[in-house]
Structures are given as C-alpha cells and as structure tokens.
N, C-alpha and C. Protein backbone atom coordinates (compact mmCIF):
# COMPACT_ATOMS: atom_id res chain seq x y z
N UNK A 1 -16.59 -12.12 -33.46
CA UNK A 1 -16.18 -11.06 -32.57
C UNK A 1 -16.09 -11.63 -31.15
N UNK A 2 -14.89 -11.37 -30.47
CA UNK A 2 -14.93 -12.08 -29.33
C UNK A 2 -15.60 -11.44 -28.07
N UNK A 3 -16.05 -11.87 -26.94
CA UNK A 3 -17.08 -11.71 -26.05
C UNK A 3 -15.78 -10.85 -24.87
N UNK A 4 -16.05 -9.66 -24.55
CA UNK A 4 -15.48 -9.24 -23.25
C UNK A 4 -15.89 -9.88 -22.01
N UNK A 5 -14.77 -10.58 -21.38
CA UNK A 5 -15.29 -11.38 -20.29
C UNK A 5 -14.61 -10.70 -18.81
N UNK A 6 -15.15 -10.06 -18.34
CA UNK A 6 -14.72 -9.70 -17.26
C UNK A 6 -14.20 -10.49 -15.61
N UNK A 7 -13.59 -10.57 -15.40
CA UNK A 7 -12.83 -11.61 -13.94
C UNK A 7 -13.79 -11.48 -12.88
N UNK A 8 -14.37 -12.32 -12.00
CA UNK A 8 -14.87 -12.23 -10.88
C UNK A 8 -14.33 -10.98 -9.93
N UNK A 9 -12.83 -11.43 -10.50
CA UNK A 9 -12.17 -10.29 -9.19
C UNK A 9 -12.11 -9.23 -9.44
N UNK A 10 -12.34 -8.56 -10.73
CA UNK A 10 -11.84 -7.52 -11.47
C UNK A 10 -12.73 -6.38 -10.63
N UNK A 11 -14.17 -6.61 -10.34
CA UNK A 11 -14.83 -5.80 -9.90
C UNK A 11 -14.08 -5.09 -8.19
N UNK A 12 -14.30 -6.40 -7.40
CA UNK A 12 -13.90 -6.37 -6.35
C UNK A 12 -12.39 -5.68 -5.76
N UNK A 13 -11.54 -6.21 -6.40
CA UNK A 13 -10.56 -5.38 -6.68
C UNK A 13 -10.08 -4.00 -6.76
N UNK A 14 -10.85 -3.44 -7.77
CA UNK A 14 -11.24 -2.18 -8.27
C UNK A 14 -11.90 -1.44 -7.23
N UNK A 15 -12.78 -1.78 -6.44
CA UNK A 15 -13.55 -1.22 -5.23
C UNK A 15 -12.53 -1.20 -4.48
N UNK A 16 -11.71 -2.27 -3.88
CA UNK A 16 -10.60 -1.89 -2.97
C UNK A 16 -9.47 -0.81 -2.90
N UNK A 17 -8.71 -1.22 -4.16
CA UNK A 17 -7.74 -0.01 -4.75
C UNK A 17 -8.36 1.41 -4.33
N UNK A 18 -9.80 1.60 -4.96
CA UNK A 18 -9.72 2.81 -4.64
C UNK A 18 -10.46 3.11 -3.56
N UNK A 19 -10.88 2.44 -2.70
CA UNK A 19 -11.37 2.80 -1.49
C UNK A 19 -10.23 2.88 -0.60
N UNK A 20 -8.81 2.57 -0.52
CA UNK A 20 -7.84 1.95 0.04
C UNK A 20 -7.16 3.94 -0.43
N UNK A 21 -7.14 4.15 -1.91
CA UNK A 21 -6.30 4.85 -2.21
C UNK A 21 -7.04 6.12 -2.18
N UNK A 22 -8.30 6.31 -1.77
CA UNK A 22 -9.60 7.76 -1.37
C UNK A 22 -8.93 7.59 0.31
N UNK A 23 -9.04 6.33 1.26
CA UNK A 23 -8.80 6.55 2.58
C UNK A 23 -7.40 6.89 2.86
N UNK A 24 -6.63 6.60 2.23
CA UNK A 24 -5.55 6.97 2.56
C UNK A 24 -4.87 8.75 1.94
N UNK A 25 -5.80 9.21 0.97
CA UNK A 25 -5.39 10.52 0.59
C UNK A 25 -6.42 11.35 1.43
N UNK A 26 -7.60 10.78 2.23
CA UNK A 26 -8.30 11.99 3.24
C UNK A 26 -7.52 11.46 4.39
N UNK A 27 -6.97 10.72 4.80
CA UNK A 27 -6.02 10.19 5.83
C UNK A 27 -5.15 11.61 5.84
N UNK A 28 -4.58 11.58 4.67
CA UNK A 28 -3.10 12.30 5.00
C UNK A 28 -3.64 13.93 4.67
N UNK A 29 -5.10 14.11 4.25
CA UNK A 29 -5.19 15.88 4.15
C UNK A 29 -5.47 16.09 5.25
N UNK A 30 -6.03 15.02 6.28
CA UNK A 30 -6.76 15.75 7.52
C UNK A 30 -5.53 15.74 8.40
N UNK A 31 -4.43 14.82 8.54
CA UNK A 31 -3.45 14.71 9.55
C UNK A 31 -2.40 15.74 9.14
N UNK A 32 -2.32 16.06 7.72
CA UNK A 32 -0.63 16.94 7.62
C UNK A 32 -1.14 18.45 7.20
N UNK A 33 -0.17 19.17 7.78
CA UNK A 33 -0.48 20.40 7.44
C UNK A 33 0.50 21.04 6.14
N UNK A 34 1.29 20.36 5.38
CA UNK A 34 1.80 20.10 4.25
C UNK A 34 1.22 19.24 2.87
N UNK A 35 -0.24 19.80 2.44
CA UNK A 35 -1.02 18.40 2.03
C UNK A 35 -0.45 18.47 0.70
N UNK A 36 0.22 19.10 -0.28
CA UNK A 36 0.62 19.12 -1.43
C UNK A 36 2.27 18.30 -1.45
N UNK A 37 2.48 18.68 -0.35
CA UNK A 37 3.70 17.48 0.42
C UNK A 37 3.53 16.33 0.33
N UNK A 38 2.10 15.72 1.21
CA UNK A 38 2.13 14.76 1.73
C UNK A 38 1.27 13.63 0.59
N UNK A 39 0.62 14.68 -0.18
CA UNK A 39 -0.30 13.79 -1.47
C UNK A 39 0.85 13.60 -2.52
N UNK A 40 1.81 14.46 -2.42
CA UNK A 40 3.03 14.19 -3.66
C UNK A 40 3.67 12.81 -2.85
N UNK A 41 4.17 12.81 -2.23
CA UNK A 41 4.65 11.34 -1.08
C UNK A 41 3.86 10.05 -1.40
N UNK A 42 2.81 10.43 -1.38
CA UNK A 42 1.88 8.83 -1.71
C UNK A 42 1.61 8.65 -3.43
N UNK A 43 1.78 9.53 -3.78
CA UNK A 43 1.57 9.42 -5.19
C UNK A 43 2.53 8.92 -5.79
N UNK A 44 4.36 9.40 -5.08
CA UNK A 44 5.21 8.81 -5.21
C UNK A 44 5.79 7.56 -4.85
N UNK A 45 4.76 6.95 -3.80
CA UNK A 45 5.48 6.14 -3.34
C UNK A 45 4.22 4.70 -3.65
N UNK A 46 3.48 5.48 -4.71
CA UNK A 46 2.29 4.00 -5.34
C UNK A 46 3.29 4.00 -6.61
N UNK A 47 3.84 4.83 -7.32
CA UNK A 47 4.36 4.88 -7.96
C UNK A 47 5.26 3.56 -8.18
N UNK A 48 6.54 4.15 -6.96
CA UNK A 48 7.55 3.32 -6.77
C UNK A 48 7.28 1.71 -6.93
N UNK A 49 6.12 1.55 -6.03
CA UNK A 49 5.55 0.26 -5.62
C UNK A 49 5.17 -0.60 -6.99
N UNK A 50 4.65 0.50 -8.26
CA UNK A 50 3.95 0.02 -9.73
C UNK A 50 5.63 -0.22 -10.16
N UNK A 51 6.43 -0.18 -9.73
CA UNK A 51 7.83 -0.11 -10.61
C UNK A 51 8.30 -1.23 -9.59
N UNK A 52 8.81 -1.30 -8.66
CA UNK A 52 9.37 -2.40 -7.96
C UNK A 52 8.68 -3.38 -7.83
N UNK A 53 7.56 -3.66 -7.54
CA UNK A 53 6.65 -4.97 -7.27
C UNK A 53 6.65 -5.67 -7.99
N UNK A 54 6.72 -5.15 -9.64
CA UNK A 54 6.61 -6.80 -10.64
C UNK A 54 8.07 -7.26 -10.64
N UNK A 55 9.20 -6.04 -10.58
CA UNK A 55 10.06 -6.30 -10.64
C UNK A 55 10.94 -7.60 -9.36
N UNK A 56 10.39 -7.55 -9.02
CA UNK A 56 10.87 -7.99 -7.06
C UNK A 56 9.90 -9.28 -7.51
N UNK A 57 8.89 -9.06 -8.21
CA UNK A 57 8.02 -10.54 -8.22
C UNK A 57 8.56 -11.14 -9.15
N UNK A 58 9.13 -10.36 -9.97
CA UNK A 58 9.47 -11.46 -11.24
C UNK A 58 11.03 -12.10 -10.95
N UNK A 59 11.83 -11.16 -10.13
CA UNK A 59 12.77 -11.95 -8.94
C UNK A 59 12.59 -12.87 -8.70
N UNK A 60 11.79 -13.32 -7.89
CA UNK A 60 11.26 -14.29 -6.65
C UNK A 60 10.75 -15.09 -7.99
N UNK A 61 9.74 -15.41 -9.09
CA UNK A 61 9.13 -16.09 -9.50
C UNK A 61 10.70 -16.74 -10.34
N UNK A 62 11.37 -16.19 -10.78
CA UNK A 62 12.37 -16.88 -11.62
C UNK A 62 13.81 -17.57 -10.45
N UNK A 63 14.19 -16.62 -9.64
CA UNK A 63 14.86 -17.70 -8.69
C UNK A 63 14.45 -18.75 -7.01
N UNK A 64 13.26 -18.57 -7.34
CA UNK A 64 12.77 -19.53 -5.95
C UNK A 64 11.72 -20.32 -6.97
N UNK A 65 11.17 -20.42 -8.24
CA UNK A 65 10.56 -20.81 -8.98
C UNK A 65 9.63 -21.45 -8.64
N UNK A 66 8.53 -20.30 -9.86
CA UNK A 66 6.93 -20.50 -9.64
C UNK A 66 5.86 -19.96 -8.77
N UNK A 67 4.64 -20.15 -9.08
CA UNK A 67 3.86 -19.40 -8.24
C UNK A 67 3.40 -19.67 -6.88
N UNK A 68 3.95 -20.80 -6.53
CA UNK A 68 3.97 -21.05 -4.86
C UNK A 68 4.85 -20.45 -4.43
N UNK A 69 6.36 -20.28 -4.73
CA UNK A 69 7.21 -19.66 -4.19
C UNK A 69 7.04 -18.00 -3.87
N UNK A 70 6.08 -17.49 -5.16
CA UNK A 70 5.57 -15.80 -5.39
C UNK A 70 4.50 -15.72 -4.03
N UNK A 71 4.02 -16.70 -4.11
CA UNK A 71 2.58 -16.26 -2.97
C UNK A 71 3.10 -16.28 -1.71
N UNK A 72 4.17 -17.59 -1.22
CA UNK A 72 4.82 -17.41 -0.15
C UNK A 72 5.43 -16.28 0.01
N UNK A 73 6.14 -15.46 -0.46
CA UNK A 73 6.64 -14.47 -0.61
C UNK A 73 6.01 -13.41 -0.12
N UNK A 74 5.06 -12.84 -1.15
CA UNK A 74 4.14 -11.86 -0.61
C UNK A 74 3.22 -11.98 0.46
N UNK A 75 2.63 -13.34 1.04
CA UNK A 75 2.08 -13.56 2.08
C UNK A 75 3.39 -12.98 3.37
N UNK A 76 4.27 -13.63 3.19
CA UNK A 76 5.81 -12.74 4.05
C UNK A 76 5.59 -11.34 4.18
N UNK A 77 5.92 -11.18 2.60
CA UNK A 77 6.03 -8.78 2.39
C UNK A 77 4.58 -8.29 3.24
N UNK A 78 3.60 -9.11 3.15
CA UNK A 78 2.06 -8.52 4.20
C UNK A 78 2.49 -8.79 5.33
N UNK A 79 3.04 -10.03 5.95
CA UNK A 79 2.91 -9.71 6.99
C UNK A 79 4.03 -8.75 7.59
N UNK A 80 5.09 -8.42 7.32
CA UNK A 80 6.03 -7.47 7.48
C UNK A 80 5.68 -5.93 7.80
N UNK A 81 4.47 -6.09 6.07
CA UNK A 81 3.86 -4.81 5.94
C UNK A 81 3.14 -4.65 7.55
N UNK A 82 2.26 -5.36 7.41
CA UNK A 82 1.23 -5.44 8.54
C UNK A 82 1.91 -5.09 10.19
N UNK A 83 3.22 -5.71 10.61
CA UNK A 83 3.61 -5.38 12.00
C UNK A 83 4.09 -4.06 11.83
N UNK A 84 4.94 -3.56 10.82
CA UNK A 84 5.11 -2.03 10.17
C UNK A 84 4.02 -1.00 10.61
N UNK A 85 3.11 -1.52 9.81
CA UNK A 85 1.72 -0.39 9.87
C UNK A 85 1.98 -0.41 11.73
N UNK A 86 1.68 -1.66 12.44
CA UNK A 86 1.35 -1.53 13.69
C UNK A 86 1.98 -0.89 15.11
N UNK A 87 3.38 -0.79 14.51
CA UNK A 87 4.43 -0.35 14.77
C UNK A 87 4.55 1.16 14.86
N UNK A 88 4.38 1.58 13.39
CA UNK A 88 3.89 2.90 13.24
C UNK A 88 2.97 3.75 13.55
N UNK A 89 2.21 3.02 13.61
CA UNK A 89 0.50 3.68 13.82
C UNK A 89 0.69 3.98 15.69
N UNK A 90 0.91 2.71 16.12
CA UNK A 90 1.40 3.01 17.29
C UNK A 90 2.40 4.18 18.41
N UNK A 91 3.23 4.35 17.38
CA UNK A 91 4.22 5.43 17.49
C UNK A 91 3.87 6.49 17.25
N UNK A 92 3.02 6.65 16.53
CA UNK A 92 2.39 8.51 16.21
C UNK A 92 0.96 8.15 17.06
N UNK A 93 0.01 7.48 17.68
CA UNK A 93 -0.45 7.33 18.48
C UNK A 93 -0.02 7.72 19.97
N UNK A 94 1.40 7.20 20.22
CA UNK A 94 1.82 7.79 21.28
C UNK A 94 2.24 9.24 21.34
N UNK A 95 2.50 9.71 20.57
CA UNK A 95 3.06 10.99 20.26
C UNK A 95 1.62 11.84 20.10
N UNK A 96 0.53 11.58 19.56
CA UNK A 96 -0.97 12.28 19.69
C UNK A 96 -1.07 12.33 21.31
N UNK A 97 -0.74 11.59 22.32
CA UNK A 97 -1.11 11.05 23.54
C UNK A 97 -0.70 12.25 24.92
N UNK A 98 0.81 12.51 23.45
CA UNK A 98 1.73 12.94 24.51
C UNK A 98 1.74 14.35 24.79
N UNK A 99 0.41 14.90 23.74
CA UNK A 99 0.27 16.92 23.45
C UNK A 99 0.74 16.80 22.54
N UNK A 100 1.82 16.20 21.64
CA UNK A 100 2.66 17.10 20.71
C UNK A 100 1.95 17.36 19.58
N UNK A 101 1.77 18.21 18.92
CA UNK A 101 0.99 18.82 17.89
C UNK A 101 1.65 18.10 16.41
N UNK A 102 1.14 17.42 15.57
CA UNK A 102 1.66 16.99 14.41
C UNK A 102 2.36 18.09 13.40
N UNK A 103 1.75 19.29 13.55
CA UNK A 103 2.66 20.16 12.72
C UNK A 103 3.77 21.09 13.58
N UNK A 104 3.94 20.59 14.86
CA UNK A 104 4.62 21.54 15.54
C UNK A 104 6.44 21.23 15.55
C-alpha cells in the first residue's frame, strides 16, 4: 500500500490561497455596497484565472520551451500584476481622499 506523502509546500500554500482569498472577499464586503455583485466578480474572475493560467502556461511552456522560460514568464505576469495593484490601489485611494463616497 503506498504511503501518502504530502509536499513541503502543500501546507504552506494552502494557508496562502485562502488567507489571500478570506482577505480579499472581507476586502470587497466592507468596501462595496453591491456585495452579491462584487463576491460574484471575484468568484468569477478566480474562475477565469483556473481556466486561462494553465492554458497561457502551457503556451509559454511549449513555444518559448521549458520551465525556465514558464518561470521567466510569470515572474514578468507578477510583476505587471504588482505595478497594476499599485496603480489601482492608488487611484481609489485618491478618490477616498477626495470625499467621494464609493457608492455614490
């Protein structure tokens, strides 16, 4: 009978996802006043991400070939992600700054 061997990362991982995917759904009940809106939006759009990501990886792994080419890659899509977030966050930051009411 073979031995269940669990990944170092498997744990760690697992803590992230959903600490990542709890902060980001009290994120969006406390900021929108549309929360059946705004929880359908993220639900849809982890979704999307479970459907395009292997697809887009398995892109990149078959025409830039291999897993150096995949990691370069996604090290890229983070940092993209990352000036995005900063970009954004920034922009509804200014707009908190400015009076305007998020549901107004």
């Amino acid at each position: 009978m073979p031995i269940l061997r669990i990944s170092g990362f498997s744990f760690p991982l697992a803590a992230s996802w959903s600490c990542l995917y709890v902060g980001s759904l009290k994120t969006i009940m406390e900021r929108s006043p549309e929360k059946a809106t705004a929880s359908g939006l993220l639900t849809s759009t982890t979704s999307l991400a479970a459907i395009f990501g292997p697809l887009i990886g398995g892109f990149v792994a078959q025409t830039l070939g291999g897993y150096r080419s995949t990691i370069l890659f996604a090290a890229g899509m983070t940092l993209i992600a990352i000036a995005a977030f900063k970009i954004l966050t920034d922009a509804v930051e200014r707009q908190y700054e400015a009076g305007r009411a998020p549901n107004a």
